[in-house]
PDB file of N, CA and C in Angstrom:
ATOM      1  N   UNK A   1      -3.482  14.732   9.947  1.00  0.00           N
ATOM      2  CA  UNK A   1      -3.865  13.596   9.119  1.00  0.00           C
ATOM      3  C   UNK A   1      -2.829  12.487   9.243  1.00  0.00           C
ATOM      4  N   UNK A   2      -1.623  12.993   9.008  1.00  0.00           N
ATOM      5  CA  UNK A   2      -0.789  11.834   9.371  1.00  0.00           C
ATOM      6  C   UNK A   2      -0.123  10.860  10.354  1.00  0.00           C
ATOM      7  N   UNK A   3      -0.582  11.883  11.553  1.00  0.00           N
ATOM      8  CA  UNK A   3      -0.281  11.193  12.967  1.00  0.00           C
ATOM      9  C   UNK A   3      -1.733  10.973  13.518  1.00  0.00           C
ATOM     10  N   UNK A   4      -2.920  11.213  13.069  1.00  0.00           N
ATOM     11  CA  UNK A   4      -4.122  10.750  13.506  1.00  0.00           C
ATOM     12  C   UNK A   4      -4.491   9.378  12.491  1.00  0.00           C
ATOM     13  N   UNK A   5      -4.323   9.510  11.371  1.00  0.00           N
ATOM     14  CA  UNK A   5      -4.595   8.266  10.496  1.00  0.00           C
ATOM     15  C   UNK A   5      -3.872   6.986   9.528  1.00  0.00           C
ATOM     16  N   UNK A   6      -2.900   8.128   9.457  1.00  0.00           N
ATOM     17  CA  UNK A   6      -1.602   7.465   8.602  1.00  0.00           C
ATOM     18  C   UNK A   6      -0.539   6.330   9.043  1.00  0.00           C
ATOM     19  N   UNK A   7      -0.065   6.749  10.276  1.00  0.00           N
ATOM     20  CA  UNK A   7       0.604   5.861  10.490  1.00  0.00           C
ATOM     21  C   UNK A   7       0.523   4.354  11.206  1.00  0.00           C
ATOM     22  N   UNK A   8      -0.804   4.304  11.814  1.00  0.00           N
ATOM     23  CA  UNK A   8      -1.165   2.699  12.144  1.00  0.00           C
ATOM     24  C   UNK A   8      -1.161   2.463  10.620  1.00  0.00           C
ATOM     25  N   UNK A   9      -1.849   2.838   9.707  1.00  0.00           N
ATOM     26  CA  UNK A   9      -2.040   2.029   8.191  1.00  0.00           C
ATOM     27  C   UNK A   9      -0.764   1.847   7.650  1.00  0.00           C
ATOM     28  N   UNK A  10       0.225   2.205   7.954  1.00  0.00           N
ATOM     29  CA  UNK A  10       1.713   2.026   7.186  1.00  0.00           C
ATOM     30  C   UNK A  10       1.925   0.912   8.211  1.00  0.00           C
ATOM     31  N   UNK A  11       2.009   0.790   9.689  1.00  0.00           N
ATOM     32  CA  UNK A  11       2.589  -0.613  10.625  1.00  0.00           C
ATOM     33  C   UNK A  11       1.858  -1.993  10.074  1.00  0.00           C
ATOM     34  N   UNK A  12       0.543  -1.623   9.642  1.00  0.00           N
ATOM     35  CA  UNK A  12      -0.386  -2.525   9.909  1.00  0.00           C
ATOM     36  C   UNK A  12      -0.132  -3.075   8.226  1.00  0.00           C
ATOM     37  N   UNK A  13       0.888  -2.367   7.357  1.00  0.00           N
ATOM     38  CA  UNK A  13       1.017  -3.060   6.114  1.00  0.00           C
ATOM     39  C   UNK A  13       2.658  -3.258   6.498  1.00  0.00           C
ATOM     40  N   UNK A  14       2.910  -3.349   7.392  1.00  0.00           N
ATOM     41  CA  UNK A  14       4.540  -4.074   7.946  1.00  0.00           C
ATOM     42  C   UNK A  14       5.722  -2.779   7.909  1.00  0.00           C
ATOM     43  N   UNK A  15       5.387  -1.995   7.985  1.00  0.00           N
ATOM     44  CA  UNK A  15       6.277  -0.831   7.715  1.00  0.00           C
ATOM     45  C   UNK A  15       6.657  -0.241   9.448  1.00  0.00           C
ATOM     46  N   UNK A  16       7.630  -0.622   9.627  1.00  0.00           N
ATOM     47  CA  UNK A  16       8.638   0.577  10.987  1.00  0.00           C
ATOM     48  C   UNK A  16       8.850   2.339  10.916  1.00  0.00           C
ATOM     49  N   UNK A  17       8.020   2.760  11.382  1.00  0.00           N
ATOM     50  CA  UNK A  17       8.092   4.385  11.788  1.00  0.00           C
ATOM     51  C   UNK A  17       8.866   4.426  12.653  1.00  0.00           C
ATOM     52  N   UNK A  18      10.536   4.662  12.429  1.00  0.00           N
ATOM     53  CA  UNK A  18      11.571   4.550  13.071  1.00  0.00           C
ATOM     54  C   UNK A  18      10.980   6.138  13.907  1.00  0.00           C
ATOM     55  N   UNK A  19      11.111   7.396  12.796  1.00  0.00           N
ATOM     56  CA  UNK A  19      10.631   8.753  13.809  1.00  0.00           C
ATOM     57  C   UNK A  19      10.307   9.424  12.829  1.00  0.00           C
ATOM     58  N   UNK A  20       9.741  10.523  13.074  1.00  0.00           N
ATOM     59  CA  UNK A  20       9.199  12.069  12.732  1.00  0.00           C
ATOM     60  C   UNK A  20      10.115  12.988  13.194  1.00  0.00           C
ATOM     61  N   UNK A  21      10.592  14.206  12.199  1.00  0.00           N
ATOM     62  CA  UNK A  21      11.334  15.240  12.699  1.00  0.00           C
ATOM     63  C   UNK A  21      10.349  16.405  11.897  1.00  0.00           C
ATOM     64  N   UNK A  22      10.625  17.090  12.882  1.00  0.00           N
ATOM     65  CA  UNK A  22      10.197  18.433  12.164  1.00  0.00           C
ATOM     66  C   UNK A  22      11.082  20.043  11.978  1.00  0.00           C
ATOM     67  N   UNK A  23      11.192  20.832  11.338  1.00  0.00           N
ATOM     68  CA  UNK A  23      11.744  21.612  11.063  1.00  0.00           C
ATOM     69  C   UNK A  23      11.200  22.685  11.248  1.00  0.00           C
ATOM     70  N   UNK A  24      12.674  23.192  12.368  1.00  0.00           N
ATOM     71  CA  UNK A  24      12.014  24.742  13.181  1.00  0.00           C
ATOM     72  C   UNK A  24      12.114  25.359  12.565  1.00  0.00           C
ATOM     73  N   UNK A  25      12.909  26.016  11.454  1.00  0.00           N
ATOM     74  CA  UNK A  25      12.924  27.269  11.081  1.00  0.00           C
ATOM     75  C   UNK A  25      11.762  27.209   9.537  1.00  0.00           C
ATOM     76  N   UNK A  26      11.143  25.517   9.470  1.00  0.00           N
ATOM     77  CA  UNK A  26       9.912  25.673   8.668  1.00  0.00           C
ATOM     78  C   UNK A  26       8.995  24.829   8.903  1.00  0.00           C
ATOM     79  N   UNK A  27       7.962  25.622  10.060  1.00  0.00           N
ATOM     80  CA  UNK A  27       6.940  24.699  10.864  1.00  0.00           C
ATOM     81  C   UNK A  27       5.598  23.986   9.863  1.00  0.00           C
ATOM     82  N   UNK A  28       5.705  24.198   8.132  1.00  0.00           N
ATOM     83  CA  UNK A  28       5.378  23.519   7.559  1.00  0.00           C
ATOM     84  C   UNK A  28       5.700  22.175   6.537  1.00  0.00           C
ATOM     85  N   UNK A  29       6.932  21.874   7.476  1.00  0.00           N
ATOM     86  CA  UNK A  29       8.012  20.648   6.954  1.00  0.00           C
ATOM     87  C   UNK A  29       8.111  20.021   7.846  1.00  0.00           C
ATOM     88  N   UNK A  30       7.894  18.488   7.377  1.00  0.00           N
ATOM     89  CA  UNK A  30       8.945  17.019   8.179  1.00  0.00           C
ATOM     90  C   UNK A  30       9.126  16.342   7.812  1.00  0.00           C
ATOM     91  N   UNK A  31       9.702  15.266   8.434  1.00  0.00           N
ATOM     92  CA  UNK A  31      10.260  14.374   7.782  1.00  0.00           C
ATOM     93  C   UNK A  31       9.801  13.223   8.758  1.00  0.00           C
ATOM     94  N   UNK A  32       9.980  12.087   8.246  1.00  0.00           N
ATOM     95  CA  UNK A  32       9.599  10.817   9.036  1.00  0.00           C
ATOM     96  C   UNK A  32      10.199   9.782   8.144  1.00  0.00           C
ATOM     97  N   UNK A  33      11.113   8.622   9.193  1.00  0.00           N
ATOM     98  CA  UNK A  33      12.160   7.743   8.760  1.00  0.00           C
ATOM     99  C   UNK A  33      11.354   6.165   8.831  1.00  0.00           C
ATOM    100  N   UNK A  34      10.721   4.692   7.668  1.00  0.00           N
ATOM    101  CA  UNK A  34      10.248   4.212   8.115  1.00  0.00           C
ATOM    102  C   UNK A  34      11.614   3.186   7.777  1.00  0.00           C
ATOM    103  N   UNK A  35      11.276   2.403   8.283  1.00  0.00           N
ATOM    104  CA  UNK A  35      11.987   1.392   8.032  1.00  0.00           C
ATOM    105  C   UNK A  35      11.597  -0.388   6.952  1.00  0.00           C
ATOM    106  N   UNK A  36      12.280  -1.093   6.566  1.00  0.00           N
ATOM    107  CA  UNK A  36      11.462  -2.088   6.289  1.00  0.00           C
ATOM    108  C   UNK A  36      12.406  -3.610   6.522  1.00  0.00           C
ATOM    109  N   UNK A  37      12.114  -4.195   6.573  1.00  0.00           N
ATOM    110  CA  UNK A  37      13.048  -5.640   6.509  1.00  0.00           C
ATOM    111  C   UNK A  37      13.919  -6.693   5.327  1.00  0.00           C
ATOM    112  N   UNK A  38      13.525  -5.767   3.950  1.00  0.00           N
ATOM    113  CA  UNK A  38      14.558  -5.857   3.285  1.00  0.00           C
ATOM    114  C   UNK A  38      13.408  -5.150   1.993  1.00  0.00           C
ATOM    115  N   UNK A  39      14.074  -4.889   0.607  1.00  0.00           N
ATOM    116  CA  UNK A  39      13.591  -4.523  -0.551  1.00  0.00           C
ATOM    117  C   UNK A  39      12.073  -5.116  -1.210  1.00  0.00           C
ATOM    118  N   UNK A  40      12.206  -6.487  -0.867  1.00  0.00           N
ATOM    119  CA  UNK A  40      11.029  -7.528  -1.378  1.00  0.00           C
ATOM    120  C   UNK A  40       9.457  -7.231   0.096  1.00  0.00           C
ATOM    121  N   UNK A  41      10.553  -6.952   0.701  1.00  0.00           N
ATOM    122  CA  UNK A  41       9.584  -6.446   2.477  1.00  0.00           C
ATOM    123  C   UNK A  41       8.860  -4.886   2.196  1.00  0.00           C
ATOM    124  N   UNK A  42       9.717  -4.212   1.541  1.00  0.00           N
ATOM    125  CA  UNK A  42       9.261  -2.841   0.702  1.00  0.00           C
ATOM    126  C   UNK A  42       8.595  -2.201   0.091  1.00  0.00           C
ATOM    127  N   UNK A  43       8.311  -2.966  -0.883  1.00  0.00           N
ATOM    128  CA  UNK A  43       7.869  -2.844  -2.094  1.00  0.00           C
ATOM    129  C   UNK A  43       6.413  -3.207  -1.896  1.00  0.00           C
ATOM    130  N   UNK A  44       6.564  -4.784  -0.936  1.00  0.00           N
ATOM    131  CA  UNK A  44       4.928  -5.119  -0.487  1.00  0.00           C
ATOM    132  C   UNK A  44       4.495  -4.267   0.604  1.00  0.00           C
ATOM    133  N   UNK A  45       4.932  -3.857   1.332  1.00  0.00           N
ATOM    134  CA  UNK A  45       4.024  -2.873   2.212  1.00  0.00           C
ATOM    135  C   UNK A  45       3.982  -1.527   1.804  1.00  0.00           C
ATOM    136  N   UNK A  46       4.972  -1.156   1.097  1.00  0.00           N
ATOM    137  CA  UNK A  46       4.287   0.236   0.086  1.00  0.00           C
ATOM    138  C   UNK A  46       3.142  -0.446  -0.650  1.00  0.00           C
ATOM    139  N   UNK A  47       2.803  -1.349  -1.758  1.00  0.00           N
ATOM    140  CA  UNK A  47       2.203  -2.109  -2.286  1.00  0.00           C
ATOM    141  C   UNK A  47       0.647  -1.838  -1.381  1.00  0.00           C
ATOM    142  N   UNK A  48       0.843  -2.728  -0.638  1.00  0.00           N
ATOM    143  CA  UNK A  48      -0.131  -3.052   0.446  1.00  0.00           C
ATOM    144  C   UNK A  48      -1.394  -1.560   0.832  1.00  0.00           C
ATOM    145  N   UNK A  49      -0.072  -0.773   1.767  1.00  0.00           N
ATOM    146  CA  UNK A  49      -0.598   0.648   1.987  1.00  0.00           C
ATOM    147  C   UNK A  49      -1.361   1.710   0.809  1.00  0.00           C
ATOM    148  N   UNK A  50      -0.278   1.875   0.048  1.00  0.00           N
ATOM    149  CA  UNK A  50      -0.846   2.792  -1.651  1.00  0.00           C
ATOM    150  C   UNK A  50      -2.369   1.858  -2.139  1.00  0.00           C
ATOM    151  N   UNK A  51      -2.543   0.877  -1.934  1.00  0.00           N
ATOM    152  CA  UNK A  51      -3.344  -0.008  -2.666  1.00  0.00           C
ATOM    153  C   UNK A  51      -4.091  -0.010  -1.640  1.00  0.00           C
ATOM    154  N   UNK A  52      -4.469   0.148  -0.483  1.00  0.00           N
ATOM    155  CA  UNK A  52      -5.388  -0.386   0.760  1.00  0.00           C
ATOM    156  C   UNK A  52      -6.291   0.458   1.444  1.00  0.00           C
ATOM    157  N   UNK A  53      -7.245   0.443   2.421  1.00  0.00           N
ATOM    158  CA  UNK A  53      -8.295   1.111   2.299  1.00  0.00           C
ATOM    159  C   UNK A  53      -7.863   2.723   2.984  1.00  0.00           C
ATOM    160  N   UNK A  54      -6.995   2.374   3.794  1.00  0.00           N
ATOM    161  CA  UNK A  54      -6.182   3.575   4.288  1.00  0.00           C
ATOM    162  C   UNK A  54      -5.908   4.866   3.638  1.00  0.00           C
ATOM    163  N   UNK A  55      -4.877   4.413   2.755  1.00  0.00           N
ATOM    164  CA  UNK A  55      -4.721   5.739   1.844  1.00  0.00           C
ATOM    165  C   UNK A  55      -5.998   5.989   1.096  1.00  0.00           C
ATOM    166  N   UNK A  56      -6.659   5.285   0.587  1.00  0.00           N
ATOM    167  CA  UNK A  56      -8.121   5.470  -0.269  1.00  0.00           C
ATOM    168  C   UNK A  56      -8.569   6.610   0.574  1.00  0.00           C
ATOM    169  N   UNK A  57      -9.087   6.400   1.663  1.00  0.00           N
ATOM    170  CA  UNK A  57      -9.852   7.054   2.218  1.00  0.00           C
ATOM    171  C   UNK A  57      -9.116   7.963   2.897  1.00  0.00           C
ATOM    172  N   UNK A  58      -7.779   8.588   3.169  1.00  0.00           N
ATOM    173  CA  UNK A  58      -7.065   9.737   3.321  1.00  0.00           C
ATOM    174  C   UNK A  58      -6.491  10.100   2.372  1.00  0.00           C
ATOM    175  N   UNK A  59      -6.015   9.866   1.060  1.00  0.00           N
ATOM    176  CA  UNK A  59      -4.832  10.312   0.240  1.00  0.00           C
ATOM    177  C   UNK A  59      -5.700  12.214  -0.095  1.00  0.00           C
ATOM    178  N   UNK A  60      -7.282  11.788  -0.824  1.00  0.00           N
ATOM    179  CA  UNK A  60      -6.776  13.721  -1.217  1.00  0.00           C
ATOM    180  C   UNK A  60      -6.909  14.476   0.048  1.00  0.00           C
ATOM    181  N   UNK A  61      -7.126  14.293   1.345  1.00  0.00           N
ATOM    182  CA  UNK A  61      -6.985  15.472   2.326  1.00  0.00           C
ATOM    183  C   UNK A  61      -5.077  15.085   2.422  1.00  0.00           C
ATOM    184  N   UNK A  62      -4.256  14.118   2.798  1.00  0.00           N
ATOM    185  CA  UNK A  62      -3.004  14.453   3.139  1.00  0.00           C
ATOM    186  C   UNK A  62      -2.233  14.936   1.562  1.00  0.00           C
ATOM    187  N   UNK A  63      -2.686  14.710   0.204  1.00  0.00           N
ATOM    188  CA  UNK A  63      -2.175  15.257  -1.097  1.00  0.00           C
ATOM    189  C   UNK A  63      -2.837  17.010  -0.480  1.00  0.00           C
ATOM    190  N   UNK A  64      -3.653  17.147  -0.374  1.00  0.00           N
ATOM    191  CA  UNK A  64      -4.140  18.789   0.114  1.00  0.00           C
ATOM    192  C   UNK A  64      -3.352  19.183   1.009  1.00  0.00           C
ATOM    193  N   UNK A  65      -2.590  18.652   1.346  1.00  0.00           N
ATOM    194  CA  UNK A  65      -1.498  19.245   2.900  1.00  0.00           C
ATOM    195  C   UNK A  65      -0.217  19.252   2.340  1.00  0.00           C
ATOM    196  N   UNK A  66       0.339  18.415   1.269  1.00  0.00           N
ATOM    197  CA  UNK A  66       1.895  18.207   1.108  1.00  0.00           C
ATOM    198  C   UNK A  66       2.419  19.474  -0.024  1.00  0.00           C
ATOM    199  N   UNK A  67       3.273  20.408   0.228  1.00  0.00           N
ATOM    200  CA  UNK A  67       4.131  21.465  -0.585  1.00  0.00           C
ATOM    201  C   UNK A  67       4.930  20.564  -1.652  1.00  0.00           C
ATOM    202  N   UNK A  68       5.601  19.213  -1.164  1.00  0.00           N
ATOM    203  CA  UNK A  68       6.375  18.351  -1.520  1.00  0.00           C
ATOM    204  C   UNK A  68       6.555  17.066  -0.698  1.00  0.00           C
ATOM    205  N   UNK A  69       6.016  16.238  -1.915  1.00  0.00           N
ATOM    206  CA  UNK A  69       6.833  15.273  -1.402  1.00  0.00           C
ATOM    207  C   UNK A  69       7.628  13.767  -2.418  1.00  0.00           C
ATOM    208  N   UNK A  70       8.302  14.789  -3.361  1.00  0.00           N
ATOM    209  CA  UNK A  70       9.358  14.578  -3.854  1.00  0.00           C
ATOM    210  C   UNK A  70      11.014  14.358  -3.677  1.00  0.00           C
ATOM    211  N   UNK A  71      11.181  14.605  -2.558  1.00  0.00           N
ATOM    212  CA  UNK A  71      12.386  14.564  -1.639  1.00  0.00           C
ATOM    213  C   UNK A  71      12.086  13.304  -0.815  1.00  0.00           C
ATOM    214  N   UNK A  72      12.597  11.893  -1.799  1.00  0.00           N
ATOM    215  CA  UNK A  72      12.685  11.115  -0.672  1.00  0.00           C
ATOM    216  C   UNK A  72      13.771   9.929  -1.285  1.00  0.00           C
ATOM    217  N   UNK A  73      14.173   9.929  -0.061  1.00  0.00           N
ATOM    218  CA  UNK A  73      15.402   9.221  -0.279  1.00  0.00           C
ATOM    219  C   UNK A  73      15.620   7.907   0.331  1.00  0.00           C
ATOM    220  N   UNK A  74      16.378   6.982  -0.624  1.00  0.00           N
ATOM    221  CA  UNK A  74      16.095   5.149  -0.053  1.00  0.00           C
ATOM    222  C   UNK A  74      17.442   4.754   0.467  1.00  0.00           C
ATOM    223  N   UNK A  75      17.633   4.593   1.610  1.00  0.00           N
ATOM    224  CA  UNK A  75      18.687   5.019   2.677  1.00  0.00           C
ATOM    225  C   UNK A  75      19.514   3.618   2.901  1.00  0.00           C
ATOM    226  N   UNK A  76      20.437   3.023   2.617  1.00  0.00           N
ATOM    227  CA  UNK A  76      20.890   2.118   2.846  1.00  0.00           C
ATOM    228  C   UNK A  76      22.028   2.420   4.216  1.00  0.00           C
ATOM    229  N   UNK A  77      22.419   0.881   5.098  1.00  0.00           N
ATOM    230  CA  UNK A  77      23.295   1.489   6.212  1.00  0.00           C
ATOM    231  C   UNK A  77      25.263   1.711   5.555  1.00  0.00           C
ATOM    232  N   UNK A  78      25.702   2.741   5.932  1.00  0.00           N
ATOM    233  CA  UNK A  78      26.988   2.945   5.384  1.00  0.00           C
ATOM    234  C   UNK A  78      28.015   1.943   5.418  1.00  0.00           C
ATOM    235  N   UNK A  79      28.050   0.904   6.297  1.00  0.00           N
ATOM    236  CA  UNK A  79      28.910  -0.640   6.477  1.00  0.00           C
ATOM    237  C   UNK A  79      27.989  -1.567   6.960  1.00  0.00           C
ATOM    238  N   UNK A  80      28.107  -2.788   7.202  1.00  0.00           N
ATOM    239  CA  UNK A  80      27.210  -3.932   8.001  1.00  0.00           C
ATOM    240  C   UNK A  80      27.222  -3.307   9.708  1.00  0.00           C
ATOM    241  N   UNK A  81      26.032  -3.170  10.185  1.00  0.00           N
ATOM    242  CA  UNK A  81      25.643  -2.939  11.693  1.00  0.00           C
ATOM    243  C   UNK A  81      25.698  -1.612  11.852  1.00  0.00           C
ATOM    244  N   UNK A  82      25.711  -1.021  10.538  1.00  0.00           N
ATOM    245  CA  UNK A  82      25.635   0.021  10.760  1.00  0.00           C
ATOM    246  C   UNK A  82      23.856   1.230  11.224  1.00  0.00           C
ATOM    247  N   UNK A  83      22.866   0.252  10.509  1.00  0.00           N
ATOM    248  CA  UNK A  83      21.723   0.575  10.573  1.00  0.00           C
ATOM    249  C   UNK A  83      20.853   0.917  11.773  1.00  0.00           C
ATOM    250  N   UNK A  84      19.716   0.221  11.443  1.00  0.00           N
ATOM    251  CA  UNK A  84      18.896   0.597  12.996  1.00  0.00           C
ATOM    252  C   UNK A  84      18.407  -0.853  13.006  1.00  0.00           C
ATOM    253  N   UNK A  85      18.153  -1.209  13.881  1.00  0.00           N
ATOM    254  CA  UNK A  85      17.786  -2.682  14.777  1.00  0.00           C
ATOM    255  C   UNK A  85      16.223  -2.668  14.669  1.00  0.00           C
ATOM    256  N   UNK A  86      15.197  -2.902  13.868  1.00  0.00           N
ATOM    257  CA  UNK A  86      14.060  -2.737  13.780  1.00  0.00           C
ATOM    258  C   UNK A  86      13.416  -3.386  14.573  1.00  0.00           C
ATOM    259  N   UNK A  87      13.777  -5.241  15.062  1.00  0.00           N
ATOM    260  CA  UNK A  87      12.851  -5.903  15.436  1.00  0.00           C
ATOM    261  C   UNK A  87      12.904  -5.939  16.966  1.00  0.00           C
ATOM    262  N   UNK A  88      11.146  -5.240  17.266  1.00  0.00           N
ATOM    263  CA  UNK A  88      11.090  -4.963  18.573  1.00  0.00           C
ATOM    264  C   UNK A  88      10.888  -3.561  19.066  1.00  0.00           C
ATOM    265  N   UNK A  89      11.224  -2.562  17.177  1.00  0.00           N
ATOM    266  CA  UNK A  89      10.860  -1.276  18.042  1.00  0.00           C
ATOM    267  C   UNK A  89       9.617  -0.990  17.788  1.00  0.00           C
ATOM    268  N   UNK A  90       9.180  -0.346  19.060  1.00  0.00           N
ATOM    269  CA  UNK A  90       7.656   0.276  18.812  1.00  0.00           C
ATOM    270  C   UNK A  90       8.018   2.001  19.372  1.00  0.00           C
ATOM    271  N   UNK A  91       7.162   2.832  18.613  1.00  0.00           N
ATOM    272  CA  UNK A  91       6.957   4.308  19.285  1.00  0.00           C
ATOM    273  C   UNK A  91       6.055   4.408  20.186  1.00  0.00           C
ATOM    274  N   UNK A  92       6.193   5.395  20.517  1.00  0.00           N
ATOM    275  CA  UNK A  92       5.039   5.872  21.393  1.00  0.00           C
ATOM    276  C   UNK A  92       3.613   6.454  20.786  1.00  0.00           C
ATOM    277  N   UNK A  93       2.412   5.574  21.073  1.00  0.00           N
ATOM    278  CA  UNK A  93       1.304   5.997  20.846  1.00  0.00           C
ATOM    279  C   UNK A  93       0.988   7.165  21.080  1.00  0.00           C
ATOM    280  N   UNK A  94       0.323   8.071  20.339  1.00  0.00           N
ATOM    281  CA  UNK A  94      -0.677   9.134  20.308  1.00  0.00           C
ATOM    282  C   UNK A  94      -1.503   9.198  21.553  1.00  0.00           C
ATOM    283  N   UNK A  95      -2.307   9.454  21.929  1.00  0.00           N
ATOM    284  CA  UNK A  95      -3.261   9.627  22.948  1.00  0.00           C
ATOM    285  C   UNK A  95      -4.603   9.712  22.389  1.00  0.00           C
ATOM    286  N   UNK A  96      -5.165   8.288  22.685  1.00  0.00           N
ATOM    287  CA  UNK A  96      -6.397   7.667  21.900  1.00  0.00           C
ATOM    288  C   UNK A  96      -6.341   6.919  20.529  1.00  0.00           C
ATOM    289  N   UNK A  97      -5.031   6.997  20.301  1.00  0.00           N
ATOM    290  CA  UNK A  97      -4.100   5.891  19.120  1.00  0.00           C
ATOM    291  C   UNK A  97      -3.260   4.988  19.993  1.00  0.00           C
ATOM    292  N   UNK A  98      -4.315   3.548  20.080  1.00  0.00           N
ATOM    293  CA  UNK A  98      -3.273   2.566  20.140  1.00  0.00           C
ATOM    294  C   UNK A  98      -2.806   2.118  19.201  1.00  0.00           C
ATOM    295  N   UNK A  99      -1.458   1.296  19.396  1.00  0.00           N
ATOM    296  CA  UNK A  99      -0.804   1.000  18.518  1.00  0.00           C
ATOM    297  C   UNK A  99      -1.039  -0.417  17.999  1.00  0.00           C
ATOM    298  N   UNK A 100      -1.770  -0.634  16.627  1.00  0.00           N
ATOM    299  CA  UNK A 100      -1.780  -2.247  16.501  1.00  0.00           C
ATOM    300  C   UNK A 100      -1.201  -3.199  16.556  1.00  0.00           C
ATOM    301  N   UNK A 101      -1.447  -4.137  16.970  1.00  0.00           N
ATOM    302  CA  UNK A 101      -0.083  -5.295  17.376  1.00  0.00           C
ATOM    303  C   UNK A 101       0.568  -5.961  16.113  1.00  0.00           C
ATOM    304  N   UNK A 102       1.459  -6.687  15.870  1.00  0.00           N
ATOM    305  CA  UNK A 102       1.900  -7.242  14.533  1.00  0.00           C
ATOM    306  C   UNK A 102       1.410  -8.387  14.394  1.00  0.00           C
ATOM    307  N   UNK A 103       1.030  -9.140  16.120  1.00  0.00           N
ATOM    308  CA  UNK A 103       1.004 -10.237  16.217  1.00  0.00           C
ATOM    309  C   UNK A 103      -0.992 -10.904  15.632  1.00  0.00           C
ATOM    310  N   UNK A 104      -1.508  -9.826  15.408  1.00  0.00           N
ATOM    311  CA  UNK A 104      -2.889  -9.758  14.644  1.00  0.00           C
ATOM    312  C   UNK A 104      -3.313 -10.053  13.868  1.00  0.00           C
TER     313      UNK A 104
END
């Protein structure tokens, strides 16, 4: 659900899917890092996404999948330059998920 539907709807409300990790010794856990362009940049594309047709129409199958997801944490960089360089990154598409453009 979340790598077939979820994550164009988080880009496409301005949000950076820096990555996905997953956890070997619990192949029903991960994690995924997004990024945003500052707090006011945040708030509206959580805003955007929670509120938009996306989650509507996925939230109770991916709420039917999550053990937790109460563990989340709002990550600031430890000095200046210390962060990640957002503008310009893209991941790698899925296979039969292109990736929407920003410029749209």
């Amino acid at each position: 659900i979340f790598d077939g539907h979820l994550i164009e709807g988080q880009e496409a409300a301005d949000m950076t899917i820096i990555g996905q990790f997953r956890d070997l010794d619990r192949p029903d856990m991960f994690v995924w890092l997004r990024g945003f362009d500052g707090m006011v940049a945040r708030k509206n594309a959580l805003t955007a996404f929670y509120e938009g047709p996306v989650w509507a129409a996925w939230r109770d199958a991916a709420n039917a999948t999550m053990i937790s997801s109460d563990d989340v944490l709002l990550l600031k960089p430890a000095w200046p330059g210390a962060g990640f360089e957002l503008s310009g990154a893209q991941r790698a598409a899925l296979p039969g998920h292109e990736k929407p453009s920003r410029d749209n």
